[in-house]
N, C-alpha and C. Protein backbone atom coordinates (compact mmCIF):
# COMPACT_ATOMS: atom_id res chain seq x y z
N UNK A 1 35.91 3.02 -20.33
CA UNK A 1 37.15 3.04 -19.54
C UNK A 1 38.19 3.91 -20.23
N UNK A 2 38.48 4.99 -19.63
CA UNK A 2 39.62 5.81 -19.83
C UNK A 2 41.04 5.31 -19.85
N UNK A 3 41.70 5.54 -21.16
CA UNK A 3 43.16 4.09 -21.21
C UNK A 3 43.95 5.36 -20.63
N UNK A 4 44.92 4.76 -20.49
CA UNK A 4 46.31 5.02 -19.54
C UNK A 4 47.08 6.26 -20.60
N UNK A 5 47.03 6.01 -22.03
CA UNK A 5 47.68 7.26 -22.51
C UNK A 5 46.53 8.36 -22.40
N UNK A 6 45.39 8.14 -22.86
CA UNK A 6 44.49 9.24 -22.68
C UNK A 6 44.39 9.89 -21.27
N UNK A 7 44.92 9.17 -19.96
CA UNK A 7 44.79 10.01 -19.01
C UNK A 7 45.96 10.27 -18.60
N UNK A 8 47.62 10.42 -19.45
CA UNK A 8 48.99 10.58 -19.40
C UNK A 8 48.70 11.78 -20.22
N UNK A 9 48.03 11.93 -21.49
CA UNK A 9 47.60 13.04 -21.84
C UNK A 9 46.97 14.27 -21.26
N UNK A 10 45.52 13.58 -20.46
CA UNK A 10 45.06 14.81 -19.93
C UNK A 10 45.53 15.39 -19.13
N UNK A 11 46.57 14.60 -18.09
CA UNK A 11 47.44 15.21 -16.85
C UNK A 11 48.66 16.19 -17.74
N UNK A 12 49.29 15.47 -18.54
CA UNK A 12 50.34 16.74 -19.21
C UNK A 12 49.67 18.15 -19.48
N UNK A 13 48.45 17.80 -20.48
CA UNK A 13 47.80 18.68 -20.93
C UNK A 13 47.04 20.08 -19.90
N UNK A 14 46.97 19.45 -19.05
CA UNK A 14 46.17 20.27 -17.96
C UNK A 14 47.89 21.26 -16.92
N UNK A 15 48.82 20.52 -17.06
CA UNK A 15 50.00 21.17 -16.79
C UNK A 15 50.59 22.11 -17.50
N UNK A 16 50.00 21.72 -18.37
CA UNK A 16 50.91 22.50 -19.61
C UNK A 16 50.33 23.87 -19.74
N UNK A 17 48.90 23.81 -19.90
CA UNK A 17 47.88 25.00 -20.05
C UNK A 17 47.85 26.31 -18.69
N UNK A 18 48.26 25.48 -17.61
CA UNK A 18 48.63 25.71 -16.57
C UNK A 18 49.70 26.26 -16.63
N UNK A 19 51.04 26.13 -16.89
CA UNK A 19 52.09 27.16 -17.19
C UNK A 19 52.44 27.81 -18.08
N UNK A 20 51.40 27.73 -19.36
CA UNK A 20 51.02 28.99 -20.41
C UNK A 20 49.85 29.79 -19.83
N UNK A 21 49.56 29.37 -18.58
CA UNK A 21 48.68 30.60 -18.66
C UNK A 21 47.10 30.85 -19.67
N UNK A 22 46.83 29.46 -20.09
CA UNK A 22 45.53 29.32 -21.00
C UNK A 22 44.83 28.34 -19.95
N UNK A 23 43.53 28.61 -20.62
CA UNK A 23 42.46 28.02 -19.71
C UNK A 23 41.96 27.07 -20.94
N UNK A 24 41.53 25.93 -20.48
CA UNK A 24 40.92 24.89 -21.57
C UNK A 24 40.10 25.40 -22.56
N UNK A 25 39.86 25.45 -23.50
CA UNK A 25 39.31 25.39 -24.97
C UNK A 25 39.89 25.12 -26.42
N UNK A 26 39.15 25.24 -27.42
CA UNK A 26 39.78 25.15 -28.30
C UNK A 26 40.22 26.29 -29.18
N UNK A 27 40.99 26.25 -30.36
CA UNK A 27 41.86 25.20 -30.09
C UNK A 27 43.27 25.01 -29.08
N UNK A 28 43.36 23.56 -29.09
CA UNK A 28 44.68 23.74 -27.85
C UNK A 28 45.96 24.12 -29.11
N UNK A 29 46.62 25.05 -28.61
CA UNK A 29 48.01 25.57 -28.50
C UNK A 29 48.71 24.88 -28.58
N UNK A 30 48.64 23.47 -29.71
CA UNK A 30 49.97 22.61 -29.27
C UNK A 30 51.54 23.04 -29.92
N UNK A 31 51.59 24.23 -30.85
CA UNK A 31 52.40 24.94 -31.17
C UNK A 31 53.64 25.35 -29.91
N UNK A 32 52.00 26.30 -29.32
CA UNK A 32 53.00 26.83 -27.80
C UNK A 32 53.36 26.26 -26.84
N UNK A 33 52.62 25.21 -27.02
CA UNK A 33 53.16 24.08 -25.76
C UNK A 33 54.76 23.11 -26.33
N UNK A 34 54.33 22.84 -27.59
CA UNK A 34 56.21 22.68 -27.58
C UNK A 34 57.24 23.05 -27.47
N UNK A 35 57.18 24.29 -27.66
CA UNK A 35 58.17 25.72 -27.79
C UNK A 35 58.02 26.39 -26.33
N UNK A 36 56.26 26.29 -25.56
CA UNK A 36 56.92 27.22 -24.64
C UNK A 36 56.99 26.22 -23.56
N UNK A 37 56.63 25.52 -23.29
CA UNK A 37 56.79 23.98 -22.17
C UNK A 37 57.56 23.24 -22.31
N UNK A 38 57.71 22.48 -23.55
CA UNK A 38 59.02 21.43 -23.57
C UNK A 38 60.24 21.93 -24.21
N UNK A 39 59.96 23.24 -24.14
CA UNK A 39 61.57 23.77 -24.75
C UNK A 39 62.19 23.22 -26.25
N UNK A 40 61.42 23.03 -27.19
CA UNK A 40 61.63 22.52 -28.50
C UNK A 40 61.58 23.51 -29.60
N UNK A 41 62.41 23.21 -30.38
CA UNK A 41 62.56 24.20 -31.51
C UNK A 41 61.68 23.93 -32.57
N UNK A 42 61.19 24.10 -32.79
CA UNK A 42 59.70 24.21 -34.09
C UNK A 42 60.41 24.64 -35.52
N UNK A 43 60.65 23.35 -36.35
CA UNK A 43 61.03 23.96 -37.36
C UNK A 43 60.24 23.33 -38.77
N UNK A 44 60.02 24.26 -39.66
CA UNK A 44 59.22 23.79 -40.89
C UNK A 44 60.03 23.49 -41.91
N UNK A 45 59.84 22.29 -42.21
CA UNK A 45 60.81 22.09 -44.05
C UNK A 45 60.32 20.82 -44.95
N UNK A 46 60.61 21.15 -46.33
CA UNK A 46 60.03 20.03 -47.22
C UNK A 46 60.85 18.80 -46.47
N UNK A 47 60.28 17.78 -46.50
CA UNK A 47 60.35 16.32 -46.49
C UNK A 47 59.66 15.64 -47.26
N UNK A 48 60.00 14.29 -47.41
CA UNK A 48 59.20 13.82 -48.13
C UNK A 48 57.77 13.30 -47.60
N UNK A 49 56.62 13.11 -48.88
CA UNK A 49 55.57 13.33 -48.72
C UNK A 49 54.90 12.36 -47.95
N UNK A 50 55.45 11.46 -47.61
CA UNK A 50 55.01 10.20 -46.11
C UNK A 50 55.69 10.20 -45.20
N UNK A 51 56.48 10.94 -44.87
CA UNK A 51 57.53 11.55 -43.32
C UNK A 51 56.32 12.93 -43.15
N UNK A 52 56.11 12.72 -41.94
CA UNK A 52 54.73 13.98 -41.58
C UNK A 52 55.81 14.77 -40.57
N UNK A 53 57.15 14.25 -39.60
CA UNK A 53 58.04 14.99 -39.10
C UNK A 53 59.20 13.92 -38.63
N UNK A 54 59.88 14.83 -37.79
CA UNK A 54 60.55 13.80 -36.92
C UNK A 54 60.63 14.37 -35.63
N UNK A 55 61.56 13.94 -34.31
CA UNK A 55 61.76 14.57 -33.53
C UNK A 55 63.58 14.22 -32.81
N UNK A 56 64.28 15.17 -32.89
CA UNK A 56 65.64 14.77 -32.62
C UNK A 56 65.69 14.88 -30.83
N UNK A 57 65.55 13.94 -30.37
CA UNK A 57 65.36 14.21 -29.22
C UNK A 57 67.17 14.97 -28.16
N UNK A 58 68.43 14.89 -28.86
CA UNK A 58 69.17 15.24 -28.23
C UNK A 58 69.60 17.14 -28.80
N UNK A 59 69.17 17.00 -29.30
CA UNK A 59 68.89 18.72 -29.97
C UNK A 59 67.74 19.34 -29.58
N UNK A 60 66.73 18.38 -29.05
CA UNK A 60 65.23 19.75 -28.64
C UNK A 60 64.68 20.33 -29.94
N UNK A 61 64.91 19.48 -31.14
CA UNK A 61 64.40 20.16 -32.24
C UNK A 61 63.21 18.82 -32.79
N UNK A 62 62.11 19.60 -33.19
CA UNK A 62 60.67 19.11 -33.77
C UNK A 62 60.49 19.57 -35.28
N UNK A 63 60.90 18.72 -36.00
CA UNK A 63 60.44 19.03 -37.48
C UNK A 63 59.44 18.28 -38.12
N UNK A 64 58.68 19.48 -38.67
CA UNK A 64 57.29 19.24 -39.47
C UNK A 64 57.34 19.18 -41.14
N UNK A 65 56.70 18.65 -41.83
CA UNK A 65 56.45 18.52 -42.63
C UNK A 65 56.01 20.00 -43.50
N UNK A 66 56.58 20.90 -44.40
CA UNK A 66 56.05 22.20 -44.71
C UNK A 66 55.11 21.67 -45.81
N UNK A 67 55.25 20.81 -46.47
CA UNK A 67 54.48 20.11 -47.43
C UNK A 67 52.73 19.73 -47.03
N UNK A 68 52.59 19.58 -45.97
CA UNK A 68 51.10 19.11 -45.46
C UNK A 68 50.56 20.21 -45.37
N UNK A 69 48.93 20.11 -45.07
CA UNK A 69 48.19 20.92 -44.44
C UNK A 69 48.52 21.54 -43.39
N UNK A 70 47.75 22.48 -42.96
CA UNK A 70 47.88 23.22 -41.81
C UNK A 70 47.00 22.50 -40.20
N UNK A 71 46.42 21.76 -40.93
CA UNK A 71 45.65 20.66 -40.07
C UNK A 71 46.52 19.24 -39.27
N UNK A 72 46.89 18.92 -40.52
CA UNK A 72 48.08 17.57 -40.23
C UNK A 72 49.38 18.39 -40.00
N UNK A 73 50.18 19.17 -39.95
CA UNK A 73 51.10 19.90 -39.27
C UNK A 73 50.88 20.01 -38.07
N UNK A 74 49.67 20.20 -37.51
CA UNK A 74 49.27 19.93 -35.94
C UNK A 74 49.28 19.07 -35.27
N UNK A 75 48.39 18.24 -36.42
CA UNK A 75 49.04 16.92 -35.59
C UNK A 75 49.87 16.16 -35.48
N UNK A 76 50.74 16.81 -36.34
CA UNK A 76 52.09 16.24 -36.21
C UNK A 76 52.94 16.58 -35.03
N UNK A 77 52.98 17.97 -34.92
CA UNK A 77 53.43 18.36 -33.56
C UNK A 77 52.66 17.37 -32.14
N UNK A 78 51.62 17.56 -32.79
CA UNK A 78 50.74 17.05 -30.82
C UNK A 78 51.25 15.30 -30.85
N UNK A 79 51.85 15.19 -32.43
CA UNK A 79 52.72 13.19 -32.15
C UNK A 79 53.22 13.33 -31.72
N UNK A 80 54.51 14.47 -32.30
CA UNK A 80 55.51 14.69 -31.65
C UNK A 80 55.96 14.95 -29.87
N UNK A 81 54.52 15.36 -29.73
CA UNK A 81 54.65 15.34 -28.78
C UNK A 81 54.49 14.66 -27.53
N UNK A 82 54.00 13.55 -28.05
CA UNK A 82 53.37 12.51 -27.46
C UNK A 82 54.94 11.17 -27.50
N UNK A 83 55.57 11.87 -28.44
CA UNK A 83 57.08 10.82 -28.54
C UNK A 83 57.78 11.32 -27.03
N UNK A 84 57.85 12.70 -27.38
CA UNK A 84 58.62 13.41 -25.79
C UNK A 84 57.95 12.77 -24.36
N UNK A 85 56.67 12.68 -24.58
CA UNK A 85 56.50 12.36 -23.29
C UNK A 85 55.96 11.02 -23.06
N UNK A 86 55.90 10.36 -23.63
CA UNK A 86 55.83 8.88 -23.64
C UNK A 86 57.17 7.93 -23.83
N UNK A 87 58.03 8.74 -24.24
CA UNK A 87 59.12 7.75 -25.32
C UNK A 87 60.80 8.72 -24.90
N UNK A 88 60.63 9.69 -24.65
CA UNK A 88 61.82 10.05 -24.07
C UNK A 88 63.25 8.80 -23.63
N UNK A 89 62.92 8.15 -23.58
CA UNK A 89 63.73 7.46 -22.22
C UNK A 89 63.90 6.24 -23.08
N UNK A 90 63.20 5.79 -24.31
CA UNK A 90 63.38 4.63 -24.50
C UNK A 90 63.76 4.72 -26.10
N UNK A 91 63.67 5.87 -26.97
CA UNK A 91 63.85 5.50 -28.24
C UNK A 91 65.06 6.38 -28.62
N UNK A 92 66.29 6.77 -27.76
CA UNK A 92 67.54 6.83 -28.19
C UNK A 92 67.51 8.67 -28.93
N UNK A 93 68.17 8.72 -30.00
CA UNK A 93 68.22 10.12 -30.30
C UNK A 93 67.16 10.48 -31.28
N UNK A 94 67.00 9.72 -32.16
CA UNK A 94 66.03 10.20 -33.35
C UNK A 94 64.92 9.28 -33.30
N UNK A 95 63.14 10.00 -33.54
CA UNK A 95 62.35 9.35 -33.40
C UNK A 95 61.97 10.16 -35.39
N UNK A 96 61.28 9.11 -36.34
CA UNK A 96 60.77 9.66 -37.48
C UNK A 96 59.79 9.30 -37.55
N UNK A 97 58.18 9.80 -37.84
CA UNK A 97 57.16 9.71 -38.38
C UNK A 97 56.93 9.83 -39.61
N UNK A 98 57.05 8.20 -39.67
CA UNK A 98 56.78 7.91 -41.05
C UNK A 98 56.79 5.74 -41.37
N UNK A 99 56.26 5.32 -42.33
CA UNK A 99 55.93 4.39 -43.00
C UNK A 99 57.03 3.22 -41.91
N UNK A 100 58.54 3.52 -41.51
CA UNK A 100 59.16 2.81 -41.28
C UNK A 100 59.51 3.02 -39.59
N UNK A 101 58.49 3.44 -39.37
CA UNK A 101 59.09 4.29 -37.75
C UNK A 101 57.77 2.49 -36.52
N UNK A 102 58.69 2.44 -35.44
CA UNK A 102 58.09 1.59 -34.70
C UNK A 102 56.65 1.62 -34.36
N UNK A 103 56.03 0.09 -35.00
CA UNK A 103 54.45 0.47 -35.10
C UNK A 103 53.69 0.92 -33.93
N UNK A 104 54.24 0.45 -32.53
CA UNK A 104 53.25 0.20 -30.96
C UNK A 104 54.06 1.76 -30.74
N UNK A 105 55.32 2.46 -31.37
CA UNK A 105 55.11 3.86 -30.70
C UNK A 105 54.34 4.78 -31.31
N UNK A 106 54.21 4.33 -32.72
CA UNK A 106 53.55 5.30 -33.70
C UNK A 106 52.18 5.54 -32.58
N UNK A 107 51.43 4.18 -32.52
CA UNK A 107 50.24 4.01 -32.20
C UNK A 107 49.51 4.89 -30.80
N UNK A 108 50.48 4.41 -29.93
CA UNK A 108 50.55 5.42 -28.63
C UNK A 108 50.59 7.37 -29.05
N UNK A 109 51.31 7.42 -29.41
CA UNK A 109 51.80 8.70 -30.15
C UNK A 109 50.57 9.37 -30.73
N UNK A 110 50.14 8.43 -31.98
CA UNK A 110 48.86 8.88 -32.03
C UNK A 110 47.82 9.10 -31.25
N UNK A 111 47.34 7.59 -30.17
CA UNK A 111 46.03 8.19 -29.59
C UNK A 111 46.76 9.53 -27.93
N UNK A 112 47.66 9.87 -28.43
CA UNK A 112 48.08 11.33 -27.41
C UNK A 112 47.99 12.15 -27.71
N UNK A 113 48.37 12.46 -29.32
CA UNK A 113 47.94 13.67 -30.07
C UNK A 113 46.53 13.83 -30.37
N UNK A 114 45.92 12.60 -30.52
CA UNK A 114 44.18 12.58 -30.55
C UNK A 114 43.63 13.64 -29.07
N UNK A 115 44.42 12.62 -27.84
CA UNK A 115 43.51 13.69 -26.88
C UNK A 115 44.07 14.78 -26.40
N UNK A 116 45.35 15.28 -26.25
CA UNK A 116 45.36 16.52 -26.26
C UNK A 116 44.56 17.37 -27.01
N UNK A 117 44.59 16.70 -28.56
CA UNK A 117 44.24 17.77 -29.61
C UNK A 117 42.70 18.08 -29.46
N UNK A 118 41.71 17.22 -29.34
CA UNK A 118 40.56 17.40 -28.66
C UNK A 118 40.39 16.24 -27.32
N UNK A 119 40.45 17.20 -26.69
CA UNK A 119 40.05 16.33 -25.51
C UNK A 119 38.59 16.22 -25.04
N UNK A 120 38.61 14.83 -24.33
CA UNK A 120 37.69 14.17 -24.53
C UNK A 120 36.38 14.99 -23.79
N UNK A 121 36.53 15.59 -22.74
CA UNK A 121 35.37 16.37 -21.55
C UNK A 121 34.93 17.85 -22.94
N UNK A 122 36.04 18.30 -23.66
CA UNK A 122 36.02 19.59 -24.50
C UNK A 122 34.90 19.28 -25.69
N UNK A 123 35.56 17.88 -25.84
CA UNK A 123 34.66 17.53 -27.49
C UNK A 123 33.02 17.37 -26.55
N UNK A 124 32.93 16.92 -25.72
CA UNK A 124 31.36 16.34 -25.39
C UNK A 124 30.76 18.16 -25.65
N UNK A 125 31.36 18.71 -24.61
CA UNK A 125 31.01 20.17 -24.70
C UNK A 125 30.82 20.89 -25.84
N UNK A 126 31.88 20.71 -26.58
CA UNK A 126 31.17 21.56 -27.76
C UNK A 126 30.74 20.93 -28.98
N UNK A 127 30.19 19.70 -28.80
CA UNK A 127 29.48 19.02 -29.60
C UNK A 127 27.71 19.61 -29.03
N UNK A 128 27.77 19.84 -27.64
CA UNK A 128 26.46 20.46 -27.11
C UNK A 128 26.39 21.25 -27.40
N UNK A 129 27.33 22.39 -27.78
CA UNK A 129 27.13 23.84 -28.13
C UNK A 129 26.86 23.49 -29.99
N UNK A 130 27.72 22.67 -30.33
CA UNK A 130 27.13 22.84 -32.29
C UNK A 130 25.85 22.30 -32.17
N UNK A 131 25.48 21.34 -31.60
CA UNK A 131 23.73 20.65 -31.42
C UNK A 131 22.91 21.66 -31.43
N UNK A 132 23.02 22.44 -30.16
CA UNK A 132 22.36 23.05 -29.72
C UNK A 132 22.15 24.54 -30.20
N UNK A 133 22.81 25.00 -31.52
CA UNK A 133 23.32 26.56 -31.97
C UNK A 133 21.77 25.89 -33.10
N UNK A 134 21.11 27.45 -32.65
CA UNK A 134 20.03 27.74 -33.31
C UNK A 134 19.00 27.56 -32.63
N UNK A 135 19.37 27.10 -31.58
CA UNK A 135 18.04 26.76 -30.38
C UNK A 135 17.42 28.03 -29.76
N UNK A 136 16.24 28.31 -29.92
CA UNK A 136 15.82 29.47 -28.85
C UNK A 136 16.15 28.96 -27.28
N UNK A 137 15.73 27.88 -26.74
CA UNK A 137 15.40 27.94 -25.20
C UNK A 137 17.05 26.85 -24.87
N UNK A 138 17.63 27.19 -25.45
CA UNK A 138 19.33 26.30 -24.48
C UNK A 138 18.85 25.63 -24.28
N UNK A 139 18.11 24.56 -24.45
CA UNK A 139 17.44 22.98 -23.94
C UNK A 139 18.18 22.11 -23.26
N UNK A 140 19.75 22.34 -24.10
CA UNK A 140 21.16 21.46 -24.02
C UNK A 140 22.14 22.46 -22.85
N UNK A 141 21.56 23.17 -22.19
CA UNK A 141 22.59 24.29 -21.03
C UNK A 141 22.92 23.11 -19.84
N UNK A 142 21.70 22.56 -19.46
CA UNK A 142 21.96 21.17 -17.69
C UNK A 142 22.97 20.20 -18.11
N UNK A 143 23.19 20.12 -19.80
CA UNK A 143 23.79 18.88 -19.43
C UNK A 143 25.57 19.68 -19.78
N UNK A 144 25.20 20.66 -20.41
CA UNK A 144 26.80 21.25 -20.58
C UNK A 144 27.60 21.82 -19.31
N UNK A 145 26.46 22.48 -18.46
CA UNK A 145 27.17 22.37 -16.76
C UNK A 145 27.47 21.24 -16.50
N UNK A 146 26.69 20.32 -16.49
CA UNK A 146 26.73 19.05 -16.17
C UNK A 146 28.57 18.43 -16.73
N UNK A 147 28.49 18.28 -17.88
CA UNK A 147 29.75 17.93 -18.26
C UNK A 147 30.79 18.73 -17.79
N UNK A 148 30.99 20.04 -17.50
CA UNK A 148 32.20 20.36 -17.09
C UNK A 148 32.11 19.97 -15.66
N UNK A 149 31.76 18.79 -15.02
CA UNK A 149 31.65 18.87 -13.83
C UNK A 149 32.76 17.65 -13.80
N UNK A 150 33.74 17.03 -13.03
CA UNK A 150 34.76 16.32 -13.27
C UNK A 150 34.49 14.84 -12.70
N UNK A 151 33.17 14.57 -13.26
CA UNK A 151 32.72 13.28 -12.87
C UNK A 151 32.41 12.30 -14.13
N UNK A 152 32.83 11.43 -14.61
CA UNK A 152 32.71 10.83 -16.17
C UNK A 152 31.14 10.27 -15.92
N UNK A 153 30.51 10.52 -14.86
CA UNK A 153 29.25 9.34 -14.99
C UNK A 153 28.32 10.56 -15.57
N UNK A 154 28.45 11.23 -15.66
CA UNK A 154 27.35 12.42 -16.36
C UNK A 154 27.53 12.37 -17.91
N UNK A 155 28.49 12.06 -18.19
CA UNK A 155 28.90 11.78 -20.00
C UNK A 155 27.81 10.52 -19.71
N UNK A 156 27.45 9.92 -19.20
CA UNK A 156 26.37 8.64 -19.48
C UNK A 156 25.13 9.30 -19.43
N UNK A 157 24.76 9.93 -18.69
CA UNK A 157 23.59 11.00 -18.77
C UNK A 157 23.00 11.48 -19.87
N UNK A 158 24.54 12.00 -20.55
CA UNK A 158 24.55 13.21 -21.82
C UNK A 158 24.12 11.82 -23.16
N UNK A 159 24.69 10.80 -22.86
CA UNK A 159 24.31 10.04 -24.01
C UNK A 159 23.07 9.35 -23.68
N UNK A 160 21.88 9.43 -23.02
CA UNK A 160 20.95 8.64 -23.16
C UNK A 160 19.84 9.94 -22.94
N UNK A 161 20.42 11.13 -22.84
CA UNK A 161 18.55 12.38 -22.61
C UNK A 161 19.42 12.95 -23.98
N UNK A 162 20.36 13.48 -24.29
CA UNK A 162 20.71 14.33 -24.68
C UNK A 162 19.77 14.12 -26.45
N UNK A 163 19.80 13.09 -26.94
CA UNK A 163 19.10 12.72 -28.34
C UNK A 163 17.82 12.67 -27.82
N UNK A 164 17.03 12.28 -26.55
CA UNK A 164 15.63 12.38 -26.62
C UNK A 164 15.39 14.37 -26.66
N UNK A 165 16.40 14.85 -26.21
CA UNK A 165 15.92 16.52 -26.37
C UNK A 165 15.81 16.37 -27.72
N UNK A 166 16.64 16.44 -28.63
CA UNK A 166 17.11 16.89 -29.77
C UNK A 166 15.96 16.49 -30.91
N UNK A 167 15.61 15.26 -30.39
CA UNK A 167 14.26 14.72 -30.77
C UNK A 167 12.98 14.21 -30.42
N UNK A 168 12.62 15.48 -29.74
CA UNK A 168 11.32 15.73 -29.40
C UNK A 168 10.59 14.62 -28.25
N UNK A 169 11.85 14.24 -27.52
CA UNK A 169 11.43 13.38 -26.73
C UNK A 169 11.65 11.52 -27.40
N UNK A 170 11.92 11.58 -28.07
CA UNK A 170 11.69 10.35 -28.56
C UNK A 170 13.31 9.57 -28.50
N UNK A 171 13.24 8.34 -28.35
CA UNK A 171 14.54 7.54 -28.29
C UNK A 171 15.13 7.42 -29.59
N UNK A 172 16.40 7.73 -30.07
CA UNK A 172 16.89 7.82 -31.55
C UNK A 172 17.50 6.49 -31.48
N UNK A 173 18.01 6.30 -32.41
CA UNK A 173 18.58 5.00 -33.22
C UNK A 173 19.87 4.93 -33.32
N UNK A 174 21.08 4.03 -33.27
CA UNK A 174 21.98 4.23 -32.88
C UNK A 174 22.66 4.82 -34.22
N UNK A 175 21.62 4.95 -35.39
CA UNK A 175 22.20 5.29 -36.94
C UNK A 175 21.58 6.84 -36.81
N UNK A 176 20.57 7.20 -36.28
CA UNK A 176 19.86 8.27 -36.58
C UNK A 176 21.20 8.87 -35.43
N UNK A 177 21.56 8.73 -33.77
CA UNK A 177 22.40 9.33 -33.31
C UNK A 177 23.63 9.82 -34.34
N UNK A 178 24.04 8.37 -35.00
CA UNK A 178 25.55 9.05 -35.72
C UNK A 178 25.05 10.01 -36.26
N UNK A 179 23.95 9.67 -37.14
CA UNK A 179 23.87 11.01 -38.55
C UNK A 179 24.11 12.32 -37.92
N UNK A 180 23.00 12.32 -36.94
CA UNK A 180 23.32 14.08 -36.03
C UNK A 180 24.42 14.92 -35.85
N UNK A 181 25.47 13.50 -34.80
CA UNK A 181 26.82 14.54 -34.35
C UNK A 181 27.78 14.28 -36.13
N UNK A 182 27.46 13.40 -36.98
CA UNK A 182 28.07 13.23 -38.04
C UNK A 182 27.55 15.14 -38.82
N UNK A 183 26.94 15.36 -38.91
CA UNK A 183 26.44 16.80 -39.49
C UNK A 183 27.11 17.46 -38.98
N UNK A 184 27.58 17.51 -37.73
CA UNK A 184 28.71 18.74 -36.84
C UNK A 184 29.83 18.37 -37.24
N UNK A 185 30.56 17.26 -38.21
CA UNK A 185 31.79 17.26 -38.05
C UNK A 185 32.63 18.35 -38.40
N UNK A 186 32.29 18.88 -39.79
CA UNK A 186 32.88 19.75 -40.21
C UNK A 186 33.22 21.24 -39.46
N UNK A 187 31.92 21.29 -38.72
CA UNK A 187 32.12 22.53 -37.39
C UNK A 187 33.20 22.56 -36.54
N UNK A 188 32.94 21.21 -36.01
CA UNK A 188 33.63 21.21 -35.10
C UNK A 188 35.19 20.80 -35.52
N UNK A 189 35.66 19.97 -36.52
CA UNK A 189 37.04 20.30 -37.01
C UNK A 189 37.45 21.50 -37.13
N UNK A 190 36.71 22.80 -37.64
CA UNK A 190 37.07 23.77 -37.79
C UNK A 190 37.48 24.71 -36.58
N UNK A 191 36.46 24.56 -35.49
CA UNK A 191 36.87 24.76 -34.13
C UNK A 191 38.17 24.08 -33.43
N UNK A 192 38.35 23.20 -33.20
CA UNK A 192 39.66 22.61 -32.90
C UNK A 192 40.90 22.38 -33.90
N UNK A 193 40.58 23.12 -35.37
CA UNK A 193 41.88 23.36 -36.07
C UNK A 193 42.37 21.73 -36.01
N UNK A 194 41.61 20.75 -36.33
CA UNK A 194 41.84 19.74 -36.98
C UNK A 194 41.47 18.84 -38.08
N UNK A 195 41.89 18.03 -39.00
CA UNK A 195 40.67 17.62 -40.62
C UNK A 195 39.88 16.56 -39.45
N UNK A 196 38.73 16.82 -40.16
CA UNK A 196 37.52 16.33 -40.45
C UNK A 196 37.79 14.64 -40.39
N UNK A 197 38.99 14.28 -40.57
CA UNK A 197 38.78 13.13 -40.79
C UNK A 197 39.43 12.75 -39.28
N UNK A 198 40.68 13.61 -39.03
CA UNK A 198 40.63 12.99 -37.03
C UNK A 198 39.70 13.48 -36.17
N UNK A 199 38.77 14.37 -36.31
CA UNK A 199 37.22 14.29 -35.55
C UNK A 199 36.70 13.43 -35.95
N UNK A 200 36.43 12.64 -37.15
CA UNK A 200 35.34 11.80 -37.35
C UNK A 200 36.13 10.46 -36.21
N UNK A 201 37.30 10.28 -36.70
CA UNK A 201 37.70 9.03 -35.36
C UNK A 201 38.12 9.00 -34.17
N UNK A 202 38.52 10.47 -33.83
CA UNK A 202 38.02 10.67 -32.38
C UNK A 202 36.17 10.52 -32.07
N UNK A 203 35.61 11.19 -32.96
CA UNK A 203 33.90 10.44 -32.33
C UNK A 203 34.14 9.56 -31.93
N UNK A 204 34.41 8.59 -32.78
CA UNK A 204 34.18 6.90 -33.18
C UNK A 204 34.97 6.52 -32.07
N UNK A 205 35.87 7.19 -31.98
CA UNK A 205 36.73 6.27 -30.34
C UNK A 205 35.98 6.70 -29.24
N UNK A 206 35.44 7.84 -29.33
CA UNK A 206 34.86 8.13 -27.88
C UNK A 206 33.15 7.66 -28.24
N UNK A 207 32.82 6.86 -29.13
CA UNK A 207 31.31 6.18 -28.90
C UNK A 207 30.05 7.08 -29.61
N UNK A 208 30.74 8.43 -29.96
CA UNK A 208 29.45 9.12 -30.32
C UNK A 208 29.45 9.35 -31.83
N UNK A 209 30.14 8.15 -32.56
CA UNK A 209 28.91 8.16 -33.62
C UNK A 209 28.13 6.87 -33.97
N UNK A 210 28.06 6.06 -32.99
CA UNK A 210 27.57 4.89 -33.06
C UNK A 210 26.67 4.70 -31.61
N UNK A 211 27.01 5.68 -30.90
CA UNK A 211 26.04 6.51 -29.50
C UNK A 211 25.84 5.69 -28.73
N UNK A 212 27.45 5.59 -28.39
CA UNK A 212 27.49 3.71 -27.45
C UNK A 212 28.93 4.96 -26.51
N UNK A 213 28.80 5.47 -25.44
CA UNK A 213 29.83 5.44 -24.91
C UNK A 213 30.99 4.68 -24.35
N UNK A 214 32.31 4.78 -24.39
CA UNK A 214 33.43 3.80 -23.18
C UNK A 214 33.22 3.88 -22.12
């Protein structure tokens, strides 16, 4: 079951890409989508080292952390951005990310920046394309049409043939599944310009490393 921020996400997200003028892939642009969609000023500066940003919501200004990675700076923005459009209306002028900031908005905030940042139809897809890189015969091509098709019952498809391809026909294990897409993590963080460690729990929220879909 698809929760209510993940599909408050994909509707912004699909608007947004839509009036930049980008077509879905990775990585998403959440840079340009603050600056060129919500009209926010993008600014970088030391803070301290457990404040990842804030967002002043009566100024239109988004500050990041210059101290972090170039990975968690992203996702700091795609929180941030998930404060604007979830939280606008209810948390007054200043929202801060960090240790002392409201736990149930942090939380929301987060799983928004999770699916913008990879979204959920994108990750199935190019988890088929890292599987499947090195393959002579595209084995994995029916089910990657298949997934861009805008029906969630084919993601059930993809999780019950997709490991008998991969292994020779045979039914995998719900440990032997993780290990597999667990080997792509590092790929595929690198493709969506996020650490390794929010792909590994986006898998885990979306079922595929324990190869149990929602």
């Amino acid at each position: 079951m698809i929760s209510a921020i993940e599909l408050a996400a994909n509707e912004f997200l699909l608007g947004a890409l839509e009036k930049l003028g980008h077509k879905m892939g990775p990585p998403i642009p959440v840079e340009e989508i603050a600056t060129g969609v919500l009209g926010l000023k993008l600014v970088e500066k030391p803070l301290l080292e457990d404040l990842s940003g804030e967002l002043v919501f009566v100024d239109k200004v988004l500050v990041v952390n210059r101290r972090h990675t170039a990975s968690r700076r992203r996702f700091t923005v795609a929180h941030e951005i998930g404060h604007w459009v979830l939280h606008v209306q209810i948390t007054g002028d200043l929202v801060s990310c960090g240790k002392a900031s409201n736990e149930r908005m942090e939380i929301e905030a987060n799983a928004f920046a999770a699916s913008i940042l990879m979204p959920k139809r994108l990750v199935y897809v190019s988890l088929l394309d890292a599987l499947n890189a090195g393959r002579t015969d595209d084995a994995l091509g029916w089910a990657r049409i298949a997934l861009r098709r805008n029906d969630d019952g084919y993601l059930h498809v993809f999780n019950s043939l997709l490991y008998r391809l991969l292994l020779g026909g045979e039914a995998a294990s719900a440990a032997k599944r993780a290990e597999l897409v667990a080997d792509v993590v590092p790929s595929l963080a690198l493709l969506f310009r996020v650490s390794r460690e929010a792909m590994t729990l986006r898998l885990k929220k979306l079922g595929l490393l324990e190869g149990i879909l929602d």
